[in-house]
Protein backbone atom coordinates (compact mmCIF):
# COMPACT_ATOMS: atom_id res chain seq x y z
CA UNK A 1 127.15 80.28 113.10
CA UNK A 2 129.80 78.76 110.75
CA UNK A 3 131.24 80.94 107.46
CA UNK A 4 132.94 84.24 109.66
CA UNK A 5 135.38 86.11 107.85
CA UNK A 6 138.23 87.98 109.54
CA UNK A 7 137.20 91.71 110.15
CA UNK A 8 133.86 91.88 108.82
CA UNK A 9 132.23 88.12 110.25
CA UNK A 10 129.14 87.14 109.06
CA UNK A 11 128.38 90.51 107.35
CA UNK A 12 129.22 89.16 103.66
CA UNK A 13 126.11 86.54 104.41
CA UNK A 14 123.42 89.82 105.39
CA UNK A 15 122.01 92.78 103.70
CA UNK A 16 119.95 91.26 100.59
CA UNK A 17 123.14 89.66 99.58
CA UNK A 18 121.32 85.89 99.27
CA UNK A 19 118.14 87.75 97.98
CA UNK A 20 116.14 87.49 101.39
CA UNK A 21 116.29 90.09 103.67
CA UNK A 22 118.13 89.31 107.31
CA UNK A 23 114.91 87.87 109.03
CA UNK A 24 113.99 85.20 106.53
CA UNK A 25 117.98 84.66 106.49
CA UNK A 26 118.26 83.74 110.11
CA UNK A 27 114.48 81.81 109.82
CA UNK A 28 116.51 79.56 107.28
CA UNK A 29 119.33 79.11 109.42
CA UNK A 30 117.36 78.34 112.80
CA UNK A 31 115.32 75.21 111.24
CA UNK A 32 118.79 74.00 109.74
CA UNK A 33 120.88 73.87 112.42
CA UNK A 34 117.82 73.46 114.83
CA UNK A 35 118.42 76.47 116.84
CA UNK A 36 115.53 79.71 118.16
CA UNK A 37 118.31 81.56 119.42
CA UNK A 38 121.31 82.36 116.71
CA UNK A 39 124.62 83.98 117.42
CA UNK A 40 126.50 86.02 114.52
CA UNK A 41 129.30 88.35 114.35
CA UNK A 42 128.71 91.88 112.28
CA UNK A 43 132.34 92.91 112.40
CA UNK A 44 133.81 92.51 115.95
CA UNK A 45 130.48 92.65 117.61
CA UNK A 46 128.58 89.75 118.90
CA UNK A 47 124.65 89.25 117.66
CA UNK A 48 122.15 87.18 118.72
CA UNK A 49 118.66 86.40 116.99
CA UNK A 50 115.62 85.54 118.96
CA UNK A 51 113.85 83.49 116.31
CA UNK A 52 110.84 81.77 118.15
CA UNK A 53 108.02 83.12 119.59
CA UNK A 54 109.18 81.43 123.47
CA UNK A 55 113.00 82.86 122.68
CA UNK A 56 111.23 86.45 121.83
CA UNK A 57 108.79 86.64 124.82
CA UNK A 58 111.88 85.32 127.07
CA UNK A 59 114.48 87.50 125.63
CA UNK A 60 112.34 90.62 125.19
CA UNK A 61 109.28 90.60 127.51
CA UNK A 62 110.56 88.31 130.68
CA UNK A 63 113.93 89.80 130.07
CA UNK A 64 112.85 92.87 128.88
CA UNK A 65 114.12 95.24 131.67
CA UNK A 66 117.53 93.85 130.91
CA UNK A 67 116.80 94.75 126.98
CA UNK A 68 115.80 98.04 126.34
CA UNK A 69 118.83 99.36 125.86
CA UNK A 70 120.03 100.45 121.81
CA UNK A 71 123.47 99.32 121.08
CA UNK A 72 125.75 102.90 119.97
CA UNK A 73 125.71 103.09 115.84
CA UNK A 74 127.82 104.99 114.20
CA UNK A 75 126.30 106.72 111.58
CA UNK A 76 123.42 107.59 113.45
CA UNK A 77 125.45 108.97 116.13
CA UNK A 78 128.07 110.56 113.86
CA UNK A 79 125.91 111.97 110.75
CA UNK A 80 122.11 111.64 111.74
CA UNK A 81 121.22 111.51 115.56
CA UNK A 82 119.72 109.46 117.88
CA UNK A 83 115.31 109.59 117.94
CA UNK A 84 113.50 108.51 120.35
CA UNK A 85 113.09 104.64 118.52
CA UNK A 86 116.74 104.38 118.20
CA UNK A 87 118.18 105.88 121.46
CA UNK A 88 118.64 104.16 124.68
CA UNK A 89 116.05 105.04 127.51
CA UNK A 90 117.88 107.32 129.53
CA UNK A 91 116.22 109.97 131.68
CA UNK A 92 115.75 112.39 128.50
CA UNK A 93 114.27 109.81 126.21
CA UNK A 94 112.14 107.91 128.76
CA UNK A 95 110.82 111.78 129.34
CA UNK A 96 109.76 111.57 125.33
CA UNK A 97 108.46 108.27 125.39
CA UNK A 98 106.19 109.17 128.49
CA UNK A 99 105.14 112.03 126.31
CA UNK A 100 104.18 110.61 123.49
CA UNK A 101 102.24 107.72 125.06
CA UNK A 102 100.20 110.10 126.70
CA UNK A 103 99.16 111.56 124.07
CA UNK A 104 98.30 108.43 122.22
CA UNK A 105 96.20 106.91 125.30
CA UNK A 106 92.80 105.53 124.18
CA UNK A 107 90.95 108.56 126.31
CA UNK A 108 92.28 110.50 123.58
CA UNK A 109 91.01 109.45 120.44
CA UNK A 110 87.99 110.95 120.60
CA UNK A 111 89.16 114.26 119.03
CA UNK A 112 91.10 112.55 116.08
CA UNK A 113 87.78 110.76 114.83
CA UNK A 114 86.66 113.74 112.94
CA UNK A 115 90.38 113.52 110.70
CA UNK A 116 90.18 109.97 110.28
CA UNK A 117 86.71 109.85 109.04
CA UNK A 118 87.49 112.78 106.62
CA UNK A 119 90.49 110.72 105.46
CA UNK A 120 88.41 108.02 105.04
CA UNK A 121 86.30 109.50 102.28
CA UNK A 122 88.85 110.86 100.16
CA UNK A 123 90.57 107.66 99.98
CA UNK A 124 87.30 106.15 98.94
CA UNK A 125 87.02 108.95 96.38
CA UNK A 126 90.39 108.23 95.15
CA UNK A 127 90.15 104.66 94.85
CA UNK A 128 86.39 105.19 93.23
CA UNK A 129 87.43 108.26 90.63
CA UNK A 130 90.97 107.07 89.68
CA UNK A 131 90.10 103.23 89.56
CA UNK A 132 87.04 104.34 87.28
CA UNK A 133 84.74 102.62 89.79
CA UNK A 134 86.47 99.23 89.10
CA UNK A 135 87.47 99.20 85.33
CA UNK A 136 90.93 100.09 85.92
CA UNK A 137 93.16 98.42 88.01
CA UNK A 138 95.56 100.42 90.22
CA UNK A 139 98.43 99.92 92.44
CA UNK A 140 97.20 101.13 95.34
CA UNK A 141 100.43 101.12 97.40
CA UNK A 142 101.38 105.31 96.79
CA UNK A 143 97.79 106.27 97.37
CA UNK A 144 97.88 104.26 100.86
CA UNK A 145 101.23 106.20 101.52
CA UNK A 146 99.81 109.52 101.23
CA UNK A 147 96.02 108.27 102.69
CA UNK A 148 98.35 107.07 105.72
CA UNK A 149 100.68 110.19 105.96
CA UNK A 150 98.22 112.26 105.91
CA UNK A 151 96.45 110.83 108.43
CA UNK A 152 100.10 110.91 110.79
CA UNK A 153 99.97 114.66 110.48
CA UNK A 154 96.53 115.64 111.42
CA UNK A 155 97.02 113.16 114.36
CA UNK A 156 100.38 114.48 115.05
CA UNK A 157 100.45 118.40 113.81
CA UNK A 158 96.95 118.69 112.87
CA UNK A 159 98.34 119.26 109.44
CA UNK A 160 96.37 118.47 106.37
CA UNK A 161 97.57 118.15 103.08
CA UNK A 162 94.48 119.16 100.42
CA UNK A 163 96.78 117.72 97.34
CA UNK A 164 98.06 114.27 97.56
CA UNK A 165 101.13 115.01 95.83
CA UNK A 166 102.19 118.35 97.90
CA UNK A 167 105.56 118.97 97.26
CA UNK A 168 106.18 119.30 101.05
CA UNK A 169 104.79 116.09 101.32
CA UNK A 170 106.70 114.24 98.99
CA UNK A 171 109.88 115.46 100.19
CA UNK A 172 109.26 114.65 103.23
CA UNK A 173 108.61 111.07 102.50
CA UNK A 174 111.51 110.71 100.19
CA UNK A 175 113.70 112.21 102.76
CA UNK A 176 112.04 109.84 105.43
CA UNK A 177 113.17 106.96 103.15
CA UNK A 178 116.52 107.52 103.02
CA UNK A 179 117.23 107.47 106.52
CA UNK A 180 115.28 104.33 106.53
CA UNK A 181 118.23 103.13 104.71
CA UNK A 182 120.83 103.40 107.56
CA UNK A 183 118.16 102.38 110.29
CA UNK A 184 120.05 100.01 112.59
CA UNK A 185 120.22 97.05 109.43
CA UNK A 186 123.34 95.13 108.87
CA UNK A 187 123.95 96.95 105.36
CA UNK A 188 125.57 99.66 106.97
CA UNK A 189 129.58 98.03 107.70
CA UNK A 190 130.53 100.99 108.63
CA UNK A 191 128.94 100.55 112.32
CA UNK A 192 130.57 97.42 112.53
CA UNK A 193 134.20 98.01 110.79
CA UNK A 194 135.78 101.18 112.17
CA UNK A 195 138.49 100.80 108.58
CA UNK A 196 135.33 101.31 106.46
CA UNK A 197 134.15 104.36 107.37
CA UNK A 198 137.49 106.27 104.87
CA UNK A 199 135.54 104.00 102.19
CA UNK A 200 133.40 106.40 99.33
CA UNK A 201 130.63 103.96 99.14
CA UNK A 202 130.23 104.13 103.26
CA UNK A 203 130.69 107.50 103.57
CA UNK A 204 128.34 108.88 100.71
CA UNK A 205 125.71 106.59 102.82
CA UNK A 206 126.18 108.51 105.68
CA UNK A 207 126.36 111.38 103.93
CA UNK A 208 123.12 111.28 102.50
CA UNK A 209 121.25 110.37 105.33
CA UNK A 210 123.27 113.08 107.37
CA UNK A 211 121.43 115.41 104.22
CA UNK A 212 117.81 114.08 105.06
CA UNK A 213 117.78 113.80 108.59
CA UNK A 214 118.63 117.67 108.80
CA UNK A 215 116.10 118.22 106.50
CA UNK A 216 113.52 115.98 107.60
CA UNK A 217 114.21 118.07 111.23
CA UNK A 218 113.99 121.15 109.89
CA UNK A 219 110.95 120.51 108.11
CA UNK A 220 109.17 119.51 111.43
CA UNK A 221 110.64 122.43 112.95
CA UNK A 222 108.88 124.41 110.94
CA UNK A 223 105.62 122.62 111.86
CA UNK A 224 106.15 122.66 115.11
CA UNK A 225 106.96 126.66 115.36
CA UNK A 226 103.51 127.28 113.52
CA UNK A 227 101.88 124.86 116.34
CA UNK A 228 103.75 126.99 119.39
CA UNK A 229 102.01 130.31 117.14
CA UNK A 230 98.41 128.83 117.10
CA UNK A 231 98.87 127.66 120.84
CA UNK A 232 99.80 130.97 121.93
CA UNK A 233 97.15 132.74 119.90
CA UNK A 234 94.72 130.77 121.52
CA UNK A 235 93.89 127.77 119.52
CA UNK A 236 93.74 124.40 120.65
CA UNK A 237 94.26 122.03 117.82
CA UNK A 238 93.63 118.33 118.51
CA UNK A 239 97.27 116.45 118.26
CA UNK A 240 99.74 115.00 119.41
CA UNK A 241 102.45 117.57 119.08
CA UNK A 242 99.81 120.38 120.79
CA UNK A 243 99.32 117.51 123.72
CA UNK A 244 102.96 117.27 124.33
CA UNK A 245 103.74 121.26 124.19
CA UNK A 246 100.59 121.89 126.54
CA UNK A 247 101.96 118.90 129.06
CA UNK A 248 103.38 120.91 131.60
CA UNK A 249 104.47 117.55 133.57
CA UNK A 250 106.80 116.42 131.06
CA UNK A 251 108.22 120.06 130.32
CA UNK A 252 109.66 118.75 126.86
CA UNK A 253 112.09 121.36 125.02
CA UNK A 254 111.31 122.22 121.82
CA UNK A 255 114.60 120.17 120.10
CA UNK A 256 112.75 116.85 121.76
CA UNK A 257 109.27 117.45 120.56
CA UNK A 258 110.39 117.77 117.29
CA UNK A 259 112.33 114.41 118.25
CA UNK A 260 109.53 112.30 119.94
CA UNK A 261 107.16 114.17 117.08
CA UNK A 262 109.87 112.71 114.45
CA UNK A 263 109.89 109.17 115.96
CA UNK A 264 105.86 108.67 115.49
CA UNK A 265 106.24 109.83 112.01
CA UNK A 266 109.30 107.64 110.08
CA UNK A 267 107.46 104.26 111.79
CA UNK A 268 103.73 105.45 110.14
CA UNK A 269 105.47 106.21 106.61
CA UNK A 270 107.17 102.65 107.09
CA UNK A 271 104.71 100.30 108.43
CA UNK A 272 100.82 101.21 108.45
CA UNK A 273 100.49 101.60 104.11
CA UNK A 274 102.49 98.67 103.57
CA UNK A 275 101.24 96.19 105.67
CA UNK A 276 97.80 97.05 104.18
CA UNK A 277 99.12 97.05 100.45
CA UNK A 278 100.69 93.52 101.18
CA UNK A 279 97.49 92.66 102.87
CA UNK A 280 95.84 93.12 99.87
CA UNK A 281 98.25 89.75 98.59
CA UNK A 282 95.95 87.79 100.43
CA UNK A 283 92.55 89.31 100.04
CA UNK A 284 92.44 89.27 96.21
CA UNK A 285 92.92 84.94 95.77
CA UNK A 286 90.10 83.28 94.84
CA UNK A 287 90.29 82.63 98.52
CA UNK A 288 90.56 86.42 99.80
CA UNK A 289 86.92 87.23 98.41
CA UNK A 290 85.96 84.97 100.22
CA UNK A 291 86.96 86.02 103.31
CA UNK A 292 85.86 89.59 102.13
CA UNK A 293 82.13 88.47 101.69
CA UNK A 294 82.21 86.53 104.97
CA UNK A 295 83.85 90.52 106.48
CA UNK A 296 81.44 92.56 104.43
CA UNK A 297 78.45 90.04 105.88
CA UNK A 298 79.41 90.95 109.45
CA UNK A 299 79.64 94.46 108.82
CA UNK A 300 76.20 94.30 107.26
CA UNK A 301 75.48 92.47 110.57
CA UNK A 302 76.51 94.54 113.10
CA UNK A 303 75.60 97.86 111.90
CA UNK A 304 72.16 96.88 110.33
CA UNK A 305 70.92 100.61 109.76
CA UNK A 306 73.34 100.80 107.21
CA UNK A 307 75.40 103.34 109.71
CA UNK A 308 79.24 101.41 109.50
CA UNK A 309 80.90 104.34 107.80
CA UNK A 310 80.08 106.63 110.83
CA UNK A 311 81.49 104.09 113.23
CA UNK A 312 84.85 102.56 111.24
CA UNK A 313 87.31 104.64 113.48
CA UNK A 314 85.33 105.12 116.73
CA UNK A 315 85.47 101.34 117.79
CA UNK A 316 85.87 97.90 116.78
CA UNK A 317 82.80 95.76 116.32
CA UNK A 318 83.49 93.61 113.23
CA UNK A 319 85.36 90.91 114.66
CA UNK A 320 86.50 89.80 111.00
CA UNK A 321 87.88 92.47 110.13
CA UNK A 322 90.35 92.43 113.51
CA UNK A 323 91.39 89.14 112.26
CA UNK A 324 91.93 90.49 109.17
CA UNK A 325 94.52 92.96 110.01
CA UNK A 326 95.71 90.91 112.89
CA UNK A 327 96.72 88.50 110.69
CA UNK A 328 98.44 91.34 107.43
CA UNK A 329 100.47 91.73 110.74
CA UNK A 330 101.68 88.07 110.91
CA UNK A 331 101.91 87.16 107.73
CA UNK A 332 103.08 90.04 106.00
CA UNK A 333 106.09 91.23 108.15
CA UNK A 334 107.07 94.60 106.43
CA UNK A 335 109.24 95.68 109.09
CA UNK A 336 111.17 91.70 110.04
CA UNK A 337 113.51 92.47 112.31
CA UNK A 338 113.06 94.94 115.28
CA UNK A 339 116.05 97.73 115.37
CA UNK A 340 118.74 96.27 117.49
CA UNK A 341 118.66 96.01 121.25
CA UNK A 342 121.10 95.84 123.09
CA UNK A 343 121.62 93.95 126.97
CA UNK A 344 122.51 96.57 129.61
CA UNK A 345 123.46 93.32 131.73
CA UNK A 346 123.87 89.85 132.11
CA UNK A 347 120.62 87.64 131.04
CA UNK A 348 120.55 84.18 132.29
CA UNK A 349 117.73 82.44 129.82
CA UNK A 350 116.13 79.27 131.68
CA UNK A 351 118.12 77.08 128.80
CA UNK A 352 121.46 78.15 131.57
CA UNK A 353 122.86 80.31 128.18
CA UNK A 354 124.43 83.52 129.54
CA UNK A 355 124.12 86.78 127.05
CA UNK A 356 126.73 88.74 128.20
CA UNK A 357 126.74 92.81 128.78
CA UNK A 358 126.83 94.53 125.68
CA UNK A 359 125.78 92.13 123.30
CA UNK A 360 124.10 93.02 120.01
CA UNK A 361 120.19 91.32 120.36
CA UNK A 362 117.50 90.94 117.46
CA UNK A 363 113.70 89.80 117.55
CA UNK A 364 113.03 88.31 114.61
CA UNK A 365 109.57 89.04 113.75
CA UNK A 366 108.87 87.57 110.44
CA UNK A 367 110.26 83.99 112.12
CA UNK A 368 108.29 84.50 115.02
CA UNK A 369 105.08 85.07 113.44
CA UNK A 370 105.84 81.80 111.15
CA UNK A 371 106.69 79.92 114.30
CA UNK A 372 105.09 76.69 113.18
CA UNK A 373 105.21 75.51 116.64
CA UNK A 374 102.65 78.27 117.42
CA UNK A 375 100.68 78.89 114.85
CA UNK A 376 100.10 75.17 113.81
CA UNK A 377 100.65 73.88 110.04
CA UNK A 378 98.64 76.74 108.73
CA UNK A 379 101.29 78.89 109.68
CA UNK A 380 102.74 80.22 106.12
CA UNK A 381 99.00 80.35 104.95
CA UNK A 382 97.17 83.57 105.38
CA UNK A 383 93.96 82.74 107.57
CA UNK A 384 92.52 85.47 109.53
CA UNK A 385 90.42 82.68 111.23
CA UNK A 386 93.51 81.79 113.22
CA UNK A 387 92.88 85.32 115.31
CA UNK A 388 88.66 83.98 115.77
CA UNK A 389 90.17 81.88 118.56
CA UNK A 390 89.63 83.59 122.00
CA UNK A 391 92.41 81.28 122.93
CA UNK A 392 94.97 82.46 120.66
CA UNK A 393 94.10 85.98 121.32
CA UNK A 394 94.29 85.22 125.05
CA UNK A 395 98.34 84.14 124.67
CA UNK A 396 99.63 85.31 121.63
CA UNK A 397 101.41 88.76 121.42
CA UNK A 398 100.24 89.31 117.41
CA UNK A 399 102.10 92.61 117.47
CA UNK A 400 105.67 91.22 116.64
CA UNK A 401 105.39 94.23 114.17
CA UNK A 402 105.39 97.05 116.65
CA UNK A 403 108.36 95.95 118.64
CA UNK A 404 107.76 93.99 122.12
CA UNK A 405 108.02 94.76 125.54
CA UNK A 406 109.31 97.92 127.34
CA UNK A 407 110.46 99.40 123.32
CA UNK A 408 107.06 98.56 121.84
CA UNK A 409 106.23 101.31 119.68
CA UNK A 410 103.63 103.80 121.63
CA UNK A 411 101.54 104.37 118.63
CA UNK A 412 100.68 100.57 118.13
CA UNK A 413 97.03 100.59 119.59
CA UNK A 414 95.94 103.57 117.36
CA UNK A 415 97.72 102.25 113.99
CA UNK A 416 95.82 98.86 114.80
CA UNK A 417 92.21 101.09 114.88
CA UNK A 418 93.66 103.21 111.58
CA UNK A 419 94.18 99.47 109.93
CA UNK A 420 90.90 98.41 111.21
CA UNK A 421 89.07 101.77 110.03
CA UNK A 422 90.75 101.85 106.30
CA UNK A 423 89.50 98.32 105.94
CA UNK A 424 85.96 98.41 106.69
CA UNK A 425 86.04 101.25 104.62
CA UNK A 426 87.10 99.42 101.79
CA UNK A 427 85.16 96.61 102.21
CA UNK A 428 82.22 98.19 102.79
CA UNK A 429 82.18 100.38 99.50
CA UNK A 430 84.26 97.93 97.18
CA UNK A 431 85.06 93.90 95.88
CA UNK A 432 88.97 94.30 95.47
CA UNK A 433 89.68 92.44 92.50
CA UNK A 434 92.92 90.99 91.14
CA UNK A 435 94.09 92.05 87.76
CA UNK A 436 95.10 89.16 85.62
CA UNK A 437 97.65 91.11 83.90
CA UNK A 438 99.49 91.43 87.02
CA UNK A 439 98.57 89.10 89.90
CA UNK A 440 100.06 89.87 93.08
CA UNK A 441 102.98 87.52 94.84
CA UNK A 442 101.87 84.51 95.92
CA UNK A 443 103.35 84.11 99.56
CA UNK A 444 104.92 85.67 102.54
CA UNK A 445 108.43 84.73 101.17
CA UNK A 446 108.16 86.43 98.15
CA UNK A 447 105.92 89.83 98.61
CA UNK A 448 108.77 92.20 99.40
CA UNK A 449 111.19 93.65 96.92
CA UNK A 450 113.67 95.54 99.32
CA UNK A 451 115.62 93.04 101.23
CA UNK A 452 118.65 94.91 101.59
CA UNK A 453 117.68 97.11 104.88
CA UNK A 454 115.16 97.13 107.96
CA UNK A 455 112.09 97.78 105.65
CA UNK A 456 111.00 95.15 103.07
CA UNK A 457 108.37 96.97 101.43
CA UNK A 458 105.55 94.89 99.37
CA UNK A 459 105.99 94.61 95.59
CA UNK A 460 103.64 96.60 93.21
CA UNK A 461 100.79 95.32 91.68
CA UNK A 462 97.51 96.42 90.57
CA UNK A 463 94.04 95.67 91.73
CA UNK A 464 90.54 96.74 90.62
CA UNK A 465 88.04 98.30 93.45
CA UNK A 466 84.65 97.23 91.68
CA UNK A 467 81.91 98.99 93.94
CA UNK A 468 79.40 96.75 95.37
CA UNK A 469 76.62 99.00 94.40
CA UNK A 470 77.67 101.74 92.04
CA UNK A 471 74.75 103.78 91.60
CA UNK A 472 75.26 104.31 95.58
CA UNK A 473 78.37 104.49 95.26
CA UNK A 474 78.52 107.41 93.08
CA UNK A 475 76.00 109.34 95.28
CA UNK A 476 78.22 108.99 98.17
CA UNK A 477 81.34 109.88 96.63
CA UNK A 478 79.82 113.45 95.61
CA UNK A 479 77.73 114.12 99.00
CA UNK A 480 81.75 113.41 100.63
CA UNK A 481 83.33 115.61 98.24
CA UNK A 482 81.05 118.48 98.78
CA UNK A 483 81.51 118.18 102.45
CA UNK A 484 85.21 118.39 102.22
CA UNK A 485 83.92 121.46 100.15
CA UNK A 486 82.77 122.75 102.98
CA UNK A 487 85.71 121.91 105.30
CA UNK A 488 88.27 123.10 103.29
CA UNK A 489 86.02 126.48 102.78
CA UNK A 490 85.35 127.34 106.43
């Protein structure tokens, strides 16, 4: 690419400076100059962007053994440390990564149903009691958050937070976000210009993600020390973190628990609540009831004795509402760029280009999934018919968001079925409806308002759940609330 600068390259061009985030900056530049593979400088170091759906799958699936290395970065290294997402795959961290896809195999689901469906019906509460059962409009993005973290800890601890704004909570998230911050994105120089790091504004980055990462740690420490107690008094709570202490195979200390534990966590508080808030972008147009009448008819369909609410986790039966969250994936991209890779040797692409050793690599998901030589002319459109087509399903890999190939993220299966069991939910019990007074963005290109770093999280807006019955409704919320009664009791 054209425009370097001496020292710091094409750095000046990244980071929210142009008001898009990296992705959508390196989309623009492939259709200019013609280009699905892109090669920048960040300082010294040499970067190049997969930007196609063919470069992607040849760079990071056919090439992916050659791939799945991290590239070293210096503020994680120096003030933060490596996690499992952001480390190479040595013999330690492939040990985690084993670990924790065990744990999240399909077999094991089973015992997290009873969480999910409990998590369910408070978020129907909430939306229901503090929506006024559809005469207030609400941004629904924070209660999503908490919905979805506190659905991460019962799967991963088997902690459950009875107040939705727990202090523990909230710190935790806040202190989550902040390291999100200095994830692997081009707005930290400092990896990329050694002179930097004596600069205030650099350092007091680092600095306070060096702050939250220790805390963030210690705070799972904690949790993880009152798991070892219950495990060695005899319980045998359902989780992830219990699965991976009680593996004997993988014979994990307790320093990397807390690290693969860690890694499952900071991608749930990034990803699963805002692809569904920005979802929401699309399913409150005059066009998105639509398509929530035709996904509330099949529901209706397939569970005919009225029984969906009993089944929303346990499998996936509405084919609508698949396409529906296949396609928040695609269109809504809230993480757009994967974290860096980094080629451990020499890839020879069938174009003759030769990456060399050590080179910098990025998939660009947002451009991917708006790969118009895919997806056809619909492609900036959200349509969750596109994902009706066995054929499409058959060939295309619509989990760009999760990563690809050998660093795809191991939780990606279950935060699909999590999407999928949220929705139905929603549809089932409410019409989302768009307030006027503040309509949500109208496209892809404009729904996120943090273009700076790795996560471009969705703007806020408001939108009114009005129930579809509300005398049922309102009987259903109080038979749920009394039975968390009686959970939180016993």
């Amino acid at each position: 690419m054209p425009s370097a600068l001496p020292f710091i390259g094409h750095l000046h061009l990244h980071a929210g400076t142009s008001g898009v985030n990296d992705a959508r900056l390196w989309g623009d530049w492939g259709k200019r100059f013609g280009s699905d593979l892109l090669q920048v400088k960040f300082g010294r170091n040499r970067v190049v962007i997969a930007n196609t759906v063919d470069s992607v799958r040849e760079l990071f699936v056919t090439n992916g053994h050659l791939t799945s290395a991290r590239p070293r970065q210096y503020v994680f290294e120096k003030y933060i440390g490596y996690d499992l997402g952001s480390h190479s795959l040595d013999a330690n961290y492939k040990q985690q990564r084993l670990a924790g896809i065990k744990a999240l195999k399909p077999i094991e689901w089973p015992k997290f149903f009873s969480g999910l469906d409990k998590e369910g019906d408070r978020l129907i509460i909430n939306l229901a009691e503090q929506g006024n059962y559809g005469k207030t409009p609400i941004n629904p993005l924070k209660m999503m958050q908490i919905v979805a973290m506190n659905l991460l800890f019962q799967i991963t601890f088997g902690k459950r937070f009875e107040d939705a704004n727990d202090p523990w909570l909230r710190e935790y998230i806040d202190n989550a976000s902040i390291i999100t911050t200095v994830r692997g994105a081009s707005n930290t120089w400092s990896d990329f210009v050694p002179i930097l790091r004596l600069s205030p504004k650099f350092r007091r980055m680092a600095e306070a993600g060096e702050v939250a990462s220790k805390k963030r740690s210690q705070m799972i420490g904690e949790l993880l020390q009152d798991l070892q107690t219950r495990l060695n008094n005899g319980e045998q709570p359902d989780c992830i973190a219990a699965s991976v202490l009680n593996d004997k195979d993988n014979k994990l200390t307790l320093p990397n628990a807390i690290k693969c534990c860690t890694s499952m966590l900071q991608g749930g508080t990034e990803s699963l609540p805002s692809h569904i808030c920005a979802g929401f972008s699309g399913l409150i147009t005059p066009e998105g009831e639509k398509m929530q009448q035709k996904a509330f008819a099949e529901i209706t369909e397939q569970y005919p004795n009225g029984d969906a609410r009993e089944h929303a986790f346990k499998e996936e039966h509405a084919g609508y509402i698949v396409a529906l969250y296949k396609e928040m994936l695609r269109n809504y991209v809230v993480l757009p760029f994967s974290l860096p890779h980094e080629a451990n040797d020499d890839i020879r692409l069938k174009s003759g280009v030769v990456i060399p050793k050590g080179t910098r690599l990025y998939m660009n998901s947002e451009a991917a999934n708006h790969d118009e030589s895919f997806f056809g002319p619909s492609v900036d459109d959200f349509v969750p018919e596109r994902w009706l087509d066995p054929e499409l399903n058959k060939i295309a890999l619509n989990f760009f968001s999760y990563g690809i190939g050998p660093r795809v993220c191991p939780a990606w299966s279950i935060a699909n079925r999590i999407m999928y069991g949220l929705l139905l939910r929603m549809i089932l019990a409410f019409e989302l409806k768009m307030d006027p007074a503040d309509p949500p963005p109208t496209s892809w290109k404009t729904f996120g308002r943090t273009p700076s770093g790795v996560l471009n999280a969705p703007k806020m807006f408001k939108v009114r759940f009005v129930p579809r019955d509300e005398e049922k409704l309102r009987i259903e919320v109080e038979e749920m609330k009394n039975n968390l009664k009686v959970v939180v009791e016993e």
